[in-house]
C-alpha atoms as a PDB file:
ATOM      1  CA  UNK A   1      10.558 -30.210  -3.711  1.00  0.00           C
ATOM      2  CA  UNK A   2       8.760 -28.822  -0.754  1.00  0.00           C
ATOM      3  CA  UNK A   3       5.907 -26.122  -1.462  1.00  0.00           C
ATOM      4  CA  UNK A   4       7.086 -22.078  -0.235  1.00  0.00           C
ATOM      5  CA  UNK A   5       4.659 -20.757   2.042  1.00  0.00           C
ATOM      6  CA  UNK A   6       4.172 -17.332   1.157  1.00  0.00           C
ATOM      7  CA  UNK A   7       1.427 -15.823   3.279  1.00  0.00           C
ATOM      8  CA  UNK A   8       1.055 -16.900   6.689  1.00  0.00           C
ATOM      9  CA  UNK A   9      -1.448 -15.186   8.566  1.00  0.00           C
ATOM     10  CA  UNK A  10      -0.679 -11.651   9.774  1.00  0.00           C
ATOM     11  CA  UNK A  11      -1.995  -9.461  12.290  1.00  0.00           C
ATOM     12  CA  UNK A  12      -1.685  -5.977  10.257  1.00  0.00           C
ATOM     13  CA  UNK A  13      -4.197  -3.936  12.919  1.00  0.00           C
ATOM     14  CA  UNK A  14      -0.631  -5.668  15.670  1.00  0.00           C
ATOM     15  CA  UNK A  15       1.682  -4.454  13.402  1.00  0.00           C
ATOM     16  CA  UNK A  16       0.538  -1.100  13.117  1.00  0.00           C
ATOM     17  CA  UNK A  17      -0.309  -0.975  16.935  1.00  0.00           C
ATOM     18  CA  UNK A  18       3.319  -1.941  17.310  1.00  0.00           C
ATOM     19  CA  UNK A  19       4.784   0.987  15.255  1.00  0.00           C
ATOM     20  CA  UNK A  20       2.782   3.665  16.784  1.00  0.00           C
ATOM     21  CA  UNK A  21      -0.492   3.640  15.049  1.00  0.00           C
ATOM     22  CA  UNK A  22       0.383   4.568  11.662  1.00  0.00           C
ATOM     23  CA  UNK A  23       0.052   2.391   8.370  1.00  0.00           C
ATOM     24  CA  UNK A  24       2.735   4.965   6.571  1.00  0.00           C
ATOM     25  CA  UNK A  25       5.196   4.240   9.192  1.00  0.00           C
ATOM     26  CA  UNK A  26       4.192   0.267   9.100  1.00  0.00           C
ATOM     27  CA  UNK A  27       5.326   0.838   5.430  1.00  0.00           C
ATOM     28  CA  UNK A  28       8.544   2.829   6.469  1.00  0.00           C
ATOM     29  CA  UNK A  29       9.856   0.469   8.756  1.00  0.00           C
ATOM     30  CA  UNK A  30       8.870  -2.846   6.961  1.00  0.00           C
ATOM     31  CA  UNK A  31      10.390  -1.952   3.872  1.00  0.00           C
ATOM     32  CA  UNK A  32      13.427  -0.914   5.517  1.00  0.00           C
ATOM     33  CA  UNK A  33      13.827  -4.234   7.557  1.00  0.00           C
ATOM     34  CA  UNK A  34      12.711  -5.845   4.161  1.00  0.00           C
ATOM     35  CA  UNK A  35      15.677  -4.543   2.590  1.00  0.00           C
ATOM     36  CA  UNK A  36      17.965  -5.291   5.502  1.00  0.00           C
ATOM     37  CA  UNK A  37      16.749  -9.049   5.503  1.00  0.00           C
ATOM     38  CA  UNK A  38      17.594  -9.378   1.971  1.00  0.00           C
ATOM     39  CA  UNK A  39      21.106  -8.300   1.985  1.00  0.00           C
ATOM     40  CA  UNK A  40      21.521 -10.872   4.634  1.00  0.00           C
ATOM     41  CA  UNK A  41      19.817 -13.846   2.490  1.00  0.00           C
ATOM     42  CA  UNK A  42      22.046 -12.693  -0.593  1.00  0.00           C
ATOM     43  CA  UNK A  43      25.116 -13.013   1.671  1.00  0.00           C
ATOM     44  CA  UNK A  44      24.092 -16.542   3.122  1.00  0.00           C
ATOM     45  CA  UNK A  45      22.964 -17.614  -1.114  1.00  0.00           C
ATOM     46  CA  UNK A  46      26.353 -16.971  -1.515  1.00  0.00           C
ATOM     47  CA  UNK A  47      27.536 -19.427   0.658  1.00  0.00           C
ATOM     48  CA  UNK A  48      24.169 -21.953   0.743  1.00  0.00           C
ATOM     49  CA  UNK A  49      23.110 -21.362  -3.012  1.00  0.00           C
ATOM     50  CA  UNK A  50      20.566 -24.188  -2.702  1.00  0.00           C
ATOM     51  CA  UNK A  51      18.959 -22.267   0.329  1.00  0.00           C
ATOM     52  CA  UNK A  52      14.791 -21.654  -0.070  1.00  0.00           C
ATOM     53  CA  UNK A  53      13.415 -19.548   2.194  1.00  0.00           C
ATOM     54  CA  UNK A  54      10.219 -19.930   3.732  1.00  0.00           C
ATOM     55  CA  UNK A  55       8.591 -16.474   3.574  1.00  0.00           C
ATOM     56  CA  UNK A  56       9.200 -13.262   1.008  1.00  0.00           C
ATOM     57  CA  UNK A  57      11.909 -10.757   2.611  1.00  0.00           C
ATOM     58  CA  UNK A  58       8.696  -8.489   3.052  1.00  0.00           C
ATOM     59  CA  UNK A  59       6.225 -11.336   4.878  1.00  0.00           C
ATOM     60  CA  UNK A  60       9.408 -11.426   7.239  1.00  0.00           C
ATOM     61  CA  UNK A  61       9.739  -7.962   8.239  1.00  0.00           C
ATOM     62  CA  UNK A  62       5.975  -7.978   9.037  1.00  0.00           C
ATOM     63  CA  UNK A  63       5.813 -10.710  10.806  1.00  0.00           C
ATOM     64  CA  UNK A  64       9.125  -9.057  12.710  1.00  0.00           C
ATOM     65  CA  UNK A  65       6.647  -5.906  13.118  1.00  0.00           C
ATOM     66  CA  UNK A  66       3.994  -8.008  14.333  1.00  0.00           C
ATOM     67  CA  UNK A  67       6.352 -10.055  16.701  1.00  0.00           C
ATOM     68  CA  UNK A  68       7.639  -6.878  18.262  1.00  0.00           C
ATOM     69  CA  UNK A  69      11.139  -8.037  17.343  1.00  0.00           C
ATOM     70  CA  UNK A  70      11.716  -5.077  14.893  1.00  0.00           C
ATOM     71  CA  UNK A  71      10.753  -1.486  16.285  1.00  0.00           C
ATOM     72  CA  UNK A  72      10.344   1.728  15.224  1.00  0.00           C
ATOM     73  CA  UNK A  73      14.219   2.244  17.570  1.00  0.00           C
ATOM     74  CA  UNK A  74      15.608  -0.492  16.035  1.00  0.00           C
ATOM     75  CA  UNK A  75      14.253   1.660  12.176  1.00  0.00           C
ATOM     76  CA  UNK A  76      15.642   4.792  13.508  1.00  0.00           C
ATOM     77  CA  UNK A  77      18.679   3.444  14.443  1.00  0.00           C
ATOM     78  CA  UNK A  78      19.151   1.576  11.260  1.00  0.00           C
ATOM     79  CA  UNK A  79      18.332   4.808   8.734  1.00  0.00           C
ATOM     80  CA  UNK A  80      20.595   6.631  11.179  1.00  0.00           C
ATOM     81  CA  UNK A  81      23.708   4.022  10.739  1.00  0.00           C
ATOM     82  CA  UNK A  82      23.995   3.283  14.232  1.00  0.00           C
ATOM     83  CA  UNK A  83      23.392  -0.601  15.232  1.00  0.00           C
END
């Protein structure tokens, strides 16, 4: 069975820079994009049940952060129900 990696290596001091400046709202929006990420792996277990994922929900959402992929519009929009 091959090994889970579990902590890459994140840039936190990006990830904040790239939600405005503030660890609170790093938290915010990461655990909201956390929880969105793992609806959408519980809907694809359901049809892959053997599926292992490489990273935690939450290691994904940072690294989304980090990327730049996930913003603070796309948290906004996303608490607000629009898509």
């Amino acid at each position: 069975m091959s090994e889970i990696k579990t902590s890459p290596e994140l840039d936190i001091t990006k990830a904040v820079k790239n939600v405005g400046g503030s660890r609170f709202d790093l938290s915010l929006i990461a655990a909201q994009r956390a929880r969105e990420i793992e609806s959408e792996r519980r809907i694809a277990g359901r049809n892959n049940p053997d599926k292992r994922w490489e990273t935690t929900s939450t290691t994904a959402a940072l690294q989304e952060v980090e990327e730049g992929s996930y913003t603070r519009e796309d948290y906004i929009n996303s608490i607000s129900g629009k898509k």
